[in-house]
C-alpha atoms as a PDB file:
ATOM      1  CA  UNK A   1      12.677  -3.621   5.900  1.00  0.00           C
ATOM      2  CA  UNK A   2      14.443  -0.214   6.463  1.00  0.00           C
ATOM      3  CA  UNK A   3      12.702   3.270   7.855  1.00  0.00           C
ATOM      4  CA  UNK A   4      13.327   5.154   4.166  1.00  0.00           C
ATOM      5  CA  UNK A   5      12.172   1.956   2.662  1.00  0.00           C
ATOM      6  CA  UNK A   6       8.800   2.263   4.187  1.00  0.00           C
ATOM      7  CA  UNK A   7       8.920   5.817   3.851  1.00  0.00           C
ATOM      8  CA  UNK A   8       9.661   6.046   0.003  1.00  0.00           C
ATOM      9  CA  UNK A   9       6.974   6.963  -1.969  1.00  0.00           C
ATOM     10  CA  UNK A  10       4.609   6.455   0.598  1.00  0.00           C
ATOM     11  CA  UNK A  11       2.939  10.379   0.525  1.00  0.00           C
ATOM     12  CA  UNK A  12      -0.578  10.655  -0.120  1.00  0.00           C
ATOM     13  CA  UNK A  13       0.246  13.395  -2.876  1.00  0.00           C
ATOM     14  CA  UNK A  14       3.145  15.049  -0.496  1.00  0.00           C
ATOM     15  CA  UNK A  15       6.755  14.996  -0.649  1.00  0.00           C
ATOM     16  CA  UNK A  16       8.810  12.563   1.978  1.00  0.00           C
ATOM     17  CA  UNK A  17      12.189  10.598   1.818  1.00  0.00           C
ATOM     18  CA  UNK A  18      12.062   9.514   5.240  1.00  0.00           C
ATOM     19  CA  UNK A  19      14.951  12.354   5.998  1.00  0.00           C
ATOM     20  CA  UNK A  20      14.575  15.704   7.053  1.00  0.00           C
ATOM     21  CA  UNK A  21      13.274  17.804   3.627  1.00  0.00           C
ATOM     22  CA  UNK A  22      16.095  20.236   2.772  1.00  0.00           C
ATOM     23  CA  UNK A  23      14.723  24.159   1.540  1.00  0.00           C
ATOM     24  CA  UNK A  24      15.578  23.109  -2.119  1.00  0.00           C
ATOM     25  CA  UNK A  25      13.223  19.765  -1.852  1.00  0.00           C
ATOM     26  CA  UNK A  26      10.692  21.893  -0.489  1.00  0.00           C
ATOM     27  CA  UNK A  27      11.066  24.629  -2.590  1.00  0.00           C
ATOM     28  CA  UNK A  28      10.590  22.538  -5.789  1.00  0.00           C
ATOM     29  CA  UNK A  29       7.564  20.668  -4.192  1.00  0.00           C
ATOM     30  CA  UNK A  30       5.854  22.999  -2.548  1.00  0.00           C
ATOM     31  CA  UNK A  31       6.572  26.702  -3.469  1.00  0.00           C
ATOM     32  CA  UNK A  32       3.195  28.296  -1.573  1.00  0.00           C
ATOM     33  CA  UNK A  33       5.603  28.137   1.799  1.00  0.00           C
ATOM     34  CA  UNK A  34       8.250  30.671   0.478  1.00  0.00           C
ATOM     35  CA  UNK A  35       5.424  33.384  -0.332  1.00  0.00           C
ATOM     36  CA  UNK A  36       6.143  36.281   1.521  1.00  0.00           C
ATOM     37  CA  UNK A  37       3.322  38.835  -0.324  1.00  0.00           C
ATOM     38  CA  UNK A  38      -0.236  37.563  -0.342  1.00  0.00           C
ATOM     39  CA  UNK A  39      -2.290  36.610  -3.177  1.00  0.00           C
ATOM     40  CA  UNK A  40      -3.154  39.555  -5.253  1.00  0.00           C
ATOM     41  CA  UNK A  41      -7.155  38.544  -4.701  1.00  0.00           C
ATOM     42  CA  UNK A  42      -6.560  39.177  -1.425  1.00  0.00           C
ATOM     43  CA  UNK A  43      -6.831  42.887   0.436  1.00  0.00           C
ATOM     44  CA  UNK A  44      -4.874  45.219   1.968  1.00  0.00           C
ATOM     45  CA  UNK A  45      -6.246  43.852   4.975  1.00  0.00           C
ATOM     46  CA  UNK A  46      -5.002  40.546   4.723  1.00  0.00           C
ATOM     47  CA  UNK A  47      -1.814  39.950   6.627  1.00  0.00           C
ATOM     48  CA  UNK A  48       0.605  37.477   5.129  1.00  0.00           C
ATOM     49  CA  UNK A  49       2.437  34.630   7.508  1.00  0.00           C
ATOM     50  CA  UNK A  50       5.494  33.283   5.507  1.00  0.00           C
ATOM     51  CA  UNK A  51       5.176  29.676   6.685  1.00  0.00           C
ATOM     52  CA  UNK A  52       9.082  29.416   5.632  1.00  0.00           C
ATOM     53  CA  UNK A  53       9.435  31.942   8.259  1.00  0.00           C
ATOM     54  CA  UNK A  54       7.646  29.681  10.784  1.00  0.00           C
ATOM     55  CA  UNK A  55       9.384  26.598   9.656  1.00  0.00           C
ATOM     56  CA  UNK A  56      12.796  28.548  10.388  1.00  0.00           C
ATOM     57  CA  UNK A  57      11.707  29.327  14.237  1.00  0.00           C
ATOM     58  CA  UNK A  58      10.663  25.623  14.603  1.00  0.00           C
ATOM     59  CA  UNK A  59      14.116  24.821  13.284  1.00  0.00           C
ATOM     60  CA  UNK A  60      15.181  26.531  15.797  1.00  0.00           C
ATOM     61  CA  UNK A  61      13.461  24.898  18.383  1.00  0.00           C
ATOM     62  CA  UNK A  62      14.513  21.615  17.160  1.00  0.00           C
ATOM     63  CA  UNK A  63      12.161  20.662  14.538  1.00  0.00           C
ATOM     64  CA  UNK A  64      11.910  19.326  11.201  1.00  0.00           C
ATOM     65  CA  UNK A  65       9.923  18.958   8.187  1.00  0.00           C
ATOM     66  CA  UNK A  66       9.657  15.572   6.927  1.00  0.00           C
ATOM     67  CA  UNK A  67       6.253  15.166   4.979  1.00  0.00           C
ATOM     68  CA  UNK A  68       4.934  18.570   2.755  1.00  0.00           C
ATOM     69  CA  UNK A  69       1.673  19.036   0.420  1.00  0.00           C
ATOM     70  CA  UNK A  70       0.476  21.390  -1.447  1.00  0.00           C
ATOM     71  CA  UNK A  71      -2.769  21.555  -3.137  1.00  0.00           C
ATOM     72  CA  UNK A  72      -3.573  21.586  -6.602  1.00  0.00           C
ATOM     73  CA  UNK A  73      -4.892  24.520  -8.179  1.00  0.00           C
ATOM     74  CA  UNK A  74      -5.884  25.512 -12.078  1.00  0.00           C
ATOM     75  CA  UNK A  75      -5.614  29.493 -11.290  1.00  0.00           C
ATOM     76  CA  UNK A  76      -2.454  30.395 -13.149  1.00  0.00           C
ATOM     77  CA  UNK A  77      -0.250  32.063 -10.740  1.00  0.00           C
ATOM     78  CA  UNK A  78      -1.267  30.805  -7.779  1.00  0.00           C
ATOM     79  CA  UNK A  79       0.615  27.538  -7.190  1.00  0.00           C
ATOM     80  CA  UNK A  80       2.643  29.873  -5.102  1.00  0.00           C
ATOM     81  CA  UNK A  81       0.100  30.551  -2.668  1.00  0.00           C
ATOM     82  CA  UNK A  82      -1.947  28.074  -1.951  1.00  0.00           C
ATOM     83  CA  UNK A  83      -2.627  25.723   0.645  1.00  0.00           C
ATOM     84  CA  UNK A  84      -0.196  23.438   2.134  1.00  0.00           C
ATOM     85  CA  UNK A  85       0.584  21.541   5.087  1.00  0.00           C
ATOM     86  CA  UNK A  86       4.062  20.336   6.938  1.00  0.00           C
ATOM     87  CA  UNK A  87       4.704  17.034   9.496  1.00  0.00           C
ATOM     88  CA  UNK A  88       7.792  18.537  11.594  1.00  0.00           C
ATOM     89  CA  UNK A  89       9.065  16.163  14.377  1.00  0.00           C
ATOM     90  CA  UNK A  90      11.373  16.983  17.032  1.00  0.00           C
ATOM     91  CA  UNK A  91      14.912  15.341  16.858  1.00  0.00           C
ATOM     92  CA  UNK A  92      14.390  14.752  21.399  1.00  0.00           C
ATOM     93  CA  UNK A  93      10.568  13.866  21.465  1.00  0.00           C
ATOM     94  CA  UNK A  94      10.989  10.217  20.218  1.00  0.00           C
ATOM     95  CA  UNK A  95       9.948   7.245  22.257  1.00  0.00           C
ATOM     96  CA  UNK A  96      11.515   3.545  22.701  1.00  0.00           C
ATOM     97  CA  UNK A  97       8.913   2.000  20.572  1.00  0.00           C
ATOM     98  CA  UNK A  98       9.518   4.353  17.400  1.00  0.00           C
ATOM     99  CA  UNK A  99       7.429   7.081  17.591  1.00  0.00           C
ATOM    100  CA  UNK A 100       7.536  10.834  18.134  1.00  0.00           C
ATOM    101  CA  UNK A 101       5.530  14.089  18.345  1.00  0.00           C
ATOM    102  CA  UNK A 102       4.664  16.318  15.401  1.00  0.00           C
ATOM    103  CA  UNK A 103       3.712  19.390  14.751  1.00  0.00           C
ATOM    104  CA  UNK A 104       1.336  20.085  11.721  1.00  0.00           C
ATOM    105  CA  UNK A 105       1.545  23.044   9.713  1.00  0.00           C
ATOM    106  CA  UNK A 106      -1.378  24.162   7.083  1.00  0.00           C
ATOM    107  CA  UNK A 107      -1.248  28.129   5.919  1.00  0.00           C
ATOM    108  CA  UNK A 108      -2.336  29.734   2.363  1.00  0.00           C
ATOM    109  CA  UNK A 109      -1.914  33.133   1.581  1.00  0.00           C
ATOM    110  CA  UNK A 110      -4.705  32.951  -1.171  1.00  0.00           C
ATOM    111  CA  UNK A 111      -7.147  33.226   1.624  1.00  0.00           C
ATOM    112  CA  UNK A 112      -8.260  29.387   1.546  1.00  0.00           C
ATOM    113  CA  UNK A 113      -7.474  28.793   4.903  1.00  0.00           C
ATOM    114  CA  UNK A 114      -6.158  30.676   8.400  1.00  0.00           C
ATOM    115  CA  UNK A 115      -3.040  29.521   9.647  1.00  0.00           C
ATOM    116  CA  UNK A 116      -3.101  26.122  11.208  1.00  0.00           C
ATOM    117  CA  UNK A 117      -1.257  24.376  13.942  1.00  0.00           C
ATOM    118  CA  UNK A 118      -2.256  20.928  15.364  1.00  0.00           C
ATOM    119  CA  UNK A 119      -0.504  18.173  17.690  1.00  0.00           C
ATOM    120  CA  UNK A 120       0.287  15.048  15.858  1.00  0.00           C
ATOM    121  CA  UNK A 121       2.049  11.665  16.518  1.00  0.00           C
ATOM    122  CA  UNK A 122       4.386   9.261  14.518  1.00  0.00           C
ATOM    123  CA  UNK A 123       4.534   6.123  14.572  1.00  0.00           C
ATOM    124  CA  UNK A 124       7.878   4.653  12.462  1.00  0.00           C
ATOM    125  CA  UNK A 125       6.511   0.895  11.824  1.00  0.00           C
ATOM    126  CA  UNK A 126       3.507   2.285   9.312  1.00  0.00           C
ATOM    127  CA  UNK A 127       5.767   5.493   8.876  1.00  0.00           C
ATOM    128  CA  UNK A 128       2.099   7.301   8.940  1.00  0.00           C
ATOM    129  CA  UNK A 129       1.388   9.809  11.595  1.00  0.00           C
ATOM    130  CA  UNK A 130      -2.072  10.989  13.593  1.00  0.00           C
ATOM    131  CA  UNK A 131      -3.180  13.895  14.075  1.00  0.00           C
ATOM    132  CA  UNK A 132      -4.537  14.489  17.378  1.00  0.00           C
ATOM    133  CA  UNK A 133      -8.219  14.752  18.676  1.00  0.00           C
ATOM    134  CA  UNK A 134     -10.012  17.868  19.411  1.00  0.00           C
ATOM    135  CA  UNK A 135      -8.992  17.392  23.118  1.00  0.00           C
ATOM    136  CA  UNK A 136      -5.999  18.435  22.556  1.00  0.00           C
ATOM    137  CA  UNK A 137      -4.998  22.667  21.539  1.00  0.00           C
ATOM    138  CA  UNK A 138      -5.312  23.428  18.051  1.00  0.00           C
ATOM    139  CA  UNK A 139      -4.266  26.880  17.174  1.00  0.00           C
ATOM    140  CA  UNK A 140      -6.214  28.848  14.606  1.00  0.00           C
ATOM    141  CA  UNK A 141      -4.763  32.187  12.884  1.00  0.00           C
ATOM    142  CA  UNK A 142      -6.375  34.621  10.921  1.00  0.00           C
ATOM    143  CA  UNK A 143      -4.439  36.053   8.359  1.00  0.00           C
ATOM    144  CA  UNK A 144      -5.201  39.906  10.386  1.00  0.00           C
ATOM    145  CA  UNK A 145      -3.680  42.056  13.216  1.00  0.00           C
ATOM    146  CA  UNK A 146      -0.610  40.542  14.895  1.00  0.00           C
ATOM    147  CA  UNK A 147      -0.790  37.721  13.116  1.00  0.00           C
ATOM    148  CA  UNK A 148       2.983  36.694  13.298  1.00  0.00           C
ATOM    149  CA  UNK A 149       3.048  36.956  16.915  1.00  0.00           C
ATOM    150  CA  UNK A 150      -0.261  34.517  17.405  1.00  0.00           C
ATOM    151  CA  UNK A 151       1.618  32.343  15.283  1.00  0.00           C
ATOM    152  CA  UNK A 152       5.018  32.296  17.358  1.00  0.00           C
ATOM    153  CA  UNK A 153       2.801  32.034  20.284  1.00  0.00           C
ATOM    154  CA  UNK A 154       0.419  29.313  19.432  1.00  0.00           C
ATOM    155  CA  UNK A 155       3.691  27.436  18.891  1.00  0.00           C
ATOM    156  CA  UNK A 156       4.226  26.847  22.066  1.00  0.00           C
ATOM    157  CA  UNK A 157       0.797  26.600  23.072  1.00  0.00           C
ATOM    158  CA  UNK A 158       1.009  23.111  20.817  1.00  0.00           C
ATOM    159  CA  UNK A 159       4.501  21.916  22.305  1.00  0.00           C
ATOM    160  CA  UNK A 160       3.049  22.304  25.462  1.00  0.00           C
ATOM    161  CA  UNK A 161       0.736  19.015  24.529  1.00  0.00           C
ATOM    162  CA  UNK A 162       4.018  16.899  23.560  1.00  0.00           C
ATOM    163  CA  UNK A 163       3.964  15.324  26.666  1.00  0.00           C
ATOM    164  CA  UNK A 164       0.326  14.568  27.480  1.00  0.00           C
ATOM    165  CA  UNK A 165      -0.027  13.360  23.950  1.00  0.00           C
ATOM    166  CA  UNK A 166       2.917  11.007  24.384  1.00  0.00           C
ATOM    167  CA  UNK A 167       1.156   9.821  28.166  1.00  0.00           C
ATOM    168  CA  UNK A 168      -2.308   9.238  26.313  1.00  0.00           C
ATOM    169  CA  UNK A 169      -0.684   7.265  23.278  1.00  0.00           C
ATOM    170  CA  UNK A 170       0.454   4.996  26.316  1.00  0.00           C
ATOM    171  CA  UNK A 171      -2.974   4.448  27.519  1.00  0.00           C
ATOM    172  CA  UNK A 172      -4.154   3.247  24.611  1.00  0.00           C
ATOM    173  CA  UNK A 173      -1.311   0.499  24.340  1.00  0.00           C
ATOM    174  CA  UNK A 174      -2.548  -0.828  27.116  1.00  0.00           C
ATOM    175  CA  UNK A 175      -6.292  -1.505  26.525  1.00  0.00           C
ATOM    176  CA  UNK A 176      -7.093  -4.476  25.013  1.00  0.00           C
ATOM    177  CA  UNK A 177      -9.991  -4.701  22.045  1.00  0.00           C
ATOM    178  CA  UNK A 178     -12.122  -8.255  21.378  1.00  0.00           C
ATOM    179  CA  UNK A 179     -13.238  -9.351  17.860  1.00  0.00           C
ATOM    180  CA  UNK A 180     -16.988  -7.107  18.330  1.00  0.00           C
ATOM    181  CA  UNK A 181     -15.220  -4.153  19.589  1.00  0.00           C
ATOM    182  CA  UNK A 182     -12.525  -3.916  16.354  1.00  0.00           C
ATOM    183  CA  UNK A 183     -15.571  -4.792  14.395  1.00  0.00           C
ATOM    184  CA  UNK A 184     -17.383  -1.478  16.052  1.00  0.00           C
ATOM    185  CA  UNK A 185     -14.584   0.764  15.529  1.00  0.00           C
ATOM    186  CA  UNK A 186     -13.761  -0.505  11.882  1.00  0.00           C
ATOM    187  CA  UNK A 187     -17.466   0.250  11.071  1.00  0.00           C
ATOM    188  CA  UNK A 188     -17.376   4.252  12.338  1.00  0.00           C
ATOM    189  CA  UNK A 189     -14.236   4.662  10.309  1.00  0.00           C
ATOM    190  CA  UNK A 190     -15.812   2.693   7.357  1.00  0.00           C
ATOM    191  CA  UNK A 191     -18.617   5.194   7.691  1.00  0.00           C
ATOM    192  CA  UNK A 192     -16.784   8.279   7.686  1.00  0.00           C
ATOM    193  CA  UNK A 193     -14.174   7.509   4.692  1.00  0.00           C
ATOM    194  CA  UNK A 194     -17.410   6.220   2.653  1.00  0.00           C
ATOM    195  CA  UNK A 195     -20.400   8.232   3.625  1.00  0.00           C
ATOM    196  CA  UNK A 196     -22.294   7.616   0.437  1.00  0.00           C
ATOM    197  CA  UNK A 197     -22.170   3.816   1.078  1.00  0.00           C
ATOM    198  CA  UNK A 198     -24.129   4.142   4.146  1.00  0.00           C
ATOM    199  CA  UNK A 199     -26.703   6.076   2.403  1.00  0.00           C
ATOM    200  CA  UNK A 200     -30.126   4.631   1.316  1.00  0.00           C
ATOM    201  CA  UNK A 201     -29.349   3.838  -2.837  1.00  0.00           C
ATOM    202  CA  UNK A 202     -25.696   5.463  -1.686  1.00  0.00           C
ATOM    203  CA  UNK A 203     -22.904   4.696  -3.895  1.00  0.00           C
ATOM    204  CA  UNK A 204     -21.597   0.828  -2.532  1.00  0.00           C
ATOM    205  CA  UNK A 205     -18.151   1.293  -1.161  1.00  0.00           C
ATOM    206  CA  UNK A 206     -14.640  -0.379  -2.222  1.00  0.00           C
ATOM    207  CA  UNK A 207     -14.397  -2.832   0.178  1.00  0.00           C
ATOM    208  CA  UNK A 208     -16.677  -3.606   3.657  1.00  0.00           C
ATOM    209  CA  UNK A 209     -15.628  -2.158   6.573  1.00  0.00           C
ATOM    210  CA  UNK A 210     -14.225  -5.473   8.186  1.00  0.00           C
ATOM    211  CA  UNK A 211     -10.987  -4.661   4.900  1.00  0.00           C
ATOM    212  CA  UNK A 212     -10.106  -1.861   7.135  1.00  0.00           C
ATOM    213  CA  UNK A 213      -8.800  -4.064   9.844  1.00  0.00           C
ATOM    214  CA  UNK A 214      -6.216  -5.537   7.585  1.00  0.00           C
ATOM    215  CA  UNK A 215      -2.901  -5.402   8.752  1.00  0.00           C
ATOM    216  CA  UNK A 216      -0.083  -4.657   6.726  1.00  0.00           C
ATOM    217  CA  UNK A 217       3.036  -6.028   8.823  1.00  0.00           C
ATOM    218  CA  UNK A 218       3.133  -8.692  11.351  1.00  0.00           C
ATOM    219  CA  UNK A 219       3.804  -5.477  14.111  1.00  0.00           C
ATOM    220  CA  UNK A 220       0.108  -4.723  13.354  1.00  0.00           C
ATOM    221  CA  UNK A 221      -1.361  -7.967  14.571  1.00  0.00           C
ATOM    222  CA  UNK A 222      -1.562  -6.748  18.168  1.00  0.00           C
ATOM    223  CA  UNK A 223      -5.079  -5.828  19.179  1.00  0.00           C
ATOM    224  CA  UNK A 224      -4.133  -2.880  21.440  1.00  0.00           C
ATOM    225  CA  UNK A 225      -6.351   0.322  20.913  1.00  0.00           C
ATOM    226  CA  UNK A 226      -3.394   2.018  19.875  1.00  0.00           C
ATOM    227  CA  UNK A 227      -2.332  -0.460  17.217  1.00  0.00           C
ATOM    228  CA  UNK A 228      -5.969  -0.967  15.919  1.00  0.00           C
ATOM    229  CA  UNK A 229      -6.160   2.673  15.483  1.00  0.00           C
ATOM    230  CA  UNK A 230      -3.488   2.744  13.742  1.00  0.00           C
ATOM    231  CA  UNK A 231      -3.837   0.161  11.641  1.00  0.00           C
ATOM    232  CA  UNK A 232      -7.729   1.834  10.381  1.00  0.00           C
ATOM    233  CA  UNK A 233      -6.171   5.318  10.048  1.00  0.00           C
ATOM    234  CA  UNK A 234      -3.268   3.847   7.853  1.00  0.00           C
ATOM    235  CA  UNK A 235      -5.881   1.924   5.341  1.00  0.00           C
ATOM    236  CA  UNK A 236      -8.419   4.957   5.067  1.00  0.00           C
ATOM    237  CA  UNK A 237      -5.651   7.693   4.672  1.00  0.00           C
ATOM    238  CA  UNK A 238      -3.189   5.521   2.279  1.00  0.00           C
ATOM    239  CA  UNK A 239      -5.975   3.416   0.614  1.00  0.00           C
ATOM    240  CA  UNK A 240      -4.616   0.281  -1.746  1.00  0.00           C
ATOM    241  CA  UNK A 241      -7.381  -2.138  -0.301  1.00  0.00           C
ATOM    242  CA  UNK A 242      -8.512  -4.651  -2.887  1.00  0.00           C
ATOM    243  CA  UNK A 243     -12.768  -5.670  -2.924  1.00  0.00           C
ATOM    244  CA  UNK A 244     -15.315  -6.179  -5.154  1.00  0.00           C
ATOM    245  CA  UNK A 245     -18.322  -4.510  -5.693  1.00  0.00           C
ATOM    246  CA  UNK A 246     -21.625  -4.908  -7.538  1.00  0.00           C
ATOM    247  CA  UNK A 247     -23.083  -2.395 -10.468  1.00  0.00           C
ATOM    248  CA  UNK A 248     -26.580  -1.813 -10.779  1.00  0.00           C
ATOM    249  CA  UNK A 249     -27.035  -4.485 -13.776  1.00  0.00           C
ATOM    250  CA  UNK A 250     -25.205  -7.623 -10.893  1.00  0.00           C
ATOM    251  CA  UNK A 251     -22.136  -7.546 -12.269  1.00  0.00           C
ATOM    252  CA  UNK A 252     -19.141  -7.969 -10.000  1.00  0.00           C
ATOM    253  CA  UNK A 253     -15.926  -6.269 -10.624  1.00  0.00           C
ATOM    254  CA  UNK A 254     -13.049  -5.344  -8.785  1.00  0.00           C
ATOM    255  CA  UNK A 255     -11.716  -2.162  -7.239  1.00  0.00           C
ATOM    256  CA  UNK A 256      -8.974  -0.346  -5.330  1.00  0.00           C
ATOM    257  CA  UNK A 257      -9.294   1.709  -2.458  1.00  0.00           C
ATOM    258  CA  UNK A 258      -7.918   5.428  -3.431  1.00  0.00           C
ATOM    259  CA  UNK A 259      -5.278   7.005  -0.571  1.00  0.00           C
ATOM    260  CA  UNK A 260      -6.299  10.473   0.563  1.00  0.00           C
ATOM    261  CA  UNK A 261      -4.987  13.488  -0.883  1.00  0.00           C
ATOM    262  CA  UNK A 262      -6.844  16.173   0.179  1.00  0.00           C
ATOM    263  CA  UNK A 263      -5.360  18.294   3.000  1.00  0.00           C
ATOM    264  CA  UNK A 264      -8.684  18.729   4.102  1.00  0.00           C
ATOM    265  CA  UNK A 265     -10.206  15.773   4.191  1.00  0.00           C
ATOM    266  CA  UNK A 266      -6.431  14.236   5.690  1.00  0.00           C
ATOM    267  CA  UNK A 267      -6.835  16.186   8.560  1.00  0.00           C
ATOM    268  CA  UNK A 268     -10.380  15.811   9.206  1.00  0.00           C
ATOM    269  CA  UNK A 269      -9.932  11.708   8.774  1.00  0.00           C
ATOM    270  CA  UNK A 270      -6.596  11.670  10.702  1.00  0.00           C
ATOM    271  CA  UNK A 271      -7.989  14.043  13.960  1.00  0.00           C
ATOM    272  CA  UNK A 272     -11.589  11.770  13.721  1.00  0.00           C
ATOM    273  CA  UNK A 273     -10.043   8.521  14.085  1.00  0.00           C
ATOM    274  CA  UNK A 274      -8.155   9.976  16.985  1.00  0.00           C
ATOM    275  CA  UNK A 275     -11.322  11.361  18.540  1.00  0.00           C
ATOM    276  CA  UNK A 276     -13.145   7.591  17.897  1.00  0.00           C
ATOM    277  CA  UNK A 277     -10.040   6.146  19.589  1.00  0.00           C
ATOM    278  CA  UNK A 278     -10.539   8.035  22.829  1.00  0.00           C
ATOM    279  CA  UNK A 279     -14.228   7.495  22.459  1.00  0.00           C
ATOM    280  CA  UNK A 280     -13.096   3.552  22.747  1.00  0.00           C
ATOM    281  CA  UNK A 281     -11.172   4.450  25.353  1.00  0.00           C
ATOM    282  CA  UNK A 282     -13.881   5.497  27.450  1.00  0.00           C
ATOM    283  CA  UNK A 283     -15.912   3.015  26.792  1.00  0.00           C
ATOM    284  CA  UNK A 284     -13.897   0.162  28.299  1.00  0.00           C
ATOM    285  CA  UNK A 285     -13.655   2.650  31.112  1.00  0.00           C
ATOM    286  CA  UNK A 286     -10.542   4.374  30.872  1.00  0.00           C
ATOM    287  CA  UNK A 287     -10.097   7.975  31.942  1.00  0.00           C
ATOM    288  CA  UNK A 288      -8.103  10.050  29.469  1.00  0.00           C
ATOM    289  CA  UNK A 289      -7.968  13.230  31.668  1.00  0.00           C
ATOM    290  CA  UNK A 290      -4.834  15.292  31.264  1.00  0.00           C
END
């Protein structure tokens, strides 16, 4: 099966075509990063970073966009400020086995979030991306001061982590996970996609957490930390898992898993299953120090 094959339709609420996104693609699908004025909600204080002007510097640089989001909002008037986020990867920073580095972009200038820049990694089999741990730099940016220059700065503050991200997705090729330690890391991810399921009387989840381990592609059916990983993060983020579940009168019926569409909750997901996945790491005794 083809790269834009896999990558067609595959967005968790974003735009992708599994080629670079051209100004007019993004314009159309997400007009929040052409606003160049803030929000009229917002102050005189509030300093506006035009995330188009952003994605032209990392153009620049080599980079970009092939995934964008915007959030959904009811506020007439604001579509064109609201949250978003971009996946840019560099045309150089791509491995032999198919993947590359990101860079993630999330900015609103409706004041629903600073400006946002964390480390990510692509891998082209799932055609799904992770976004790294809290190990690694994330650069925050309030929408005051110089906020422009933090932004062109924290740039390469991010770049900077290309390589050690690449060196640590290495690692975790090479460590090996039994049946009871998949089980283990299945059943943290489980928890944190369906809190309410691991409540007392919590709402039962979709499927157990033992569905998350399903693989989708005969490339998945190594049991490599990196793969398993991958593999959990690509179920919880794109959902489409089939179970059954019981309703308070016995009955059992069947439901689907929902994909994650949330920019919020994406990123929180995406960087905790990294952070889990280092946490294996050390525990089989493997030092992740940059």
């Amino acid at each position: 099966m083809g790269y834009n094959r896999y990558m067609s339709g595959m967005s968790c609420g974003g735009l992708v075509t599994g080629e670079a996104l051209t100004d007019d693609q993004l314009r159309s699908a997400v007009p929040s990063i052409f606003a160049t004025e803030a929000h009229e909600s917002r102050s005189d204080r509030f300093v506006v970073v035009p995330t188009i002007d952003v994605l032209t510097g990392l153009r620049m640089e080599g980079f970009d966009p092939f995934f964008a989001q915007q959030a959904n909002t009811r506020i007439e008037g604001k579509a064109e400020f609201t949250k978003h986020m971009l996946r840019l990867r560099h045309r150089s920073i791509t491995n032999a086995g198919g993947e590359a580095f990101e860079i993630i972009l999330v900015n609103a200038n409706d004041g629903t979030s600073s400006y946002q820049m964390v480390p990510g990694f692509f891998r082209f089999v799932c055609a799904n991306g992770l976004m790294v741990g809290d190990s690694f730099n994330e650069v925050k940016v309030r929408h005051s001061g110089d906020a422009i220059h933090e932004v062109i700065e924290g740039a390469y503050t991010v770049l900077e982590d290309a390589p050690h991200v690449a060196e640590q997705v290495e690692t975790f090729k090479g460590i090996s996970l039994d049946d009871a330690e998949r089980k283990v890391f299945a059943e943290v991810v489980h928890e944190l996609r369906f809190p309410e399921a691991h409540k007392e009387d919590g709402k039962p989840a979709p499927v157990q957490a033992d569905a998350l381990l399903r693989t989708r592609r005969n490339a998945d059916r190594l049991t490599d930390l990196w793969t398993v990983g991958n593999v959990l993060q690509e179920n919880v983020i794109k959902g489409g898992l089939h179970g059954r579940v019981k309703d308070g009168n016995g009955h059992t019926r069947r439901q689907r898993t929902r994909g994650v569409k949330g920019i919020d909750q994406n990123k929180a997901l995406n960087r905790a299953v990294w952070s889990l996945t280092e946490k294996m790491a050390e525990l089989k005794g493997v030092s992740l120090a940059a």
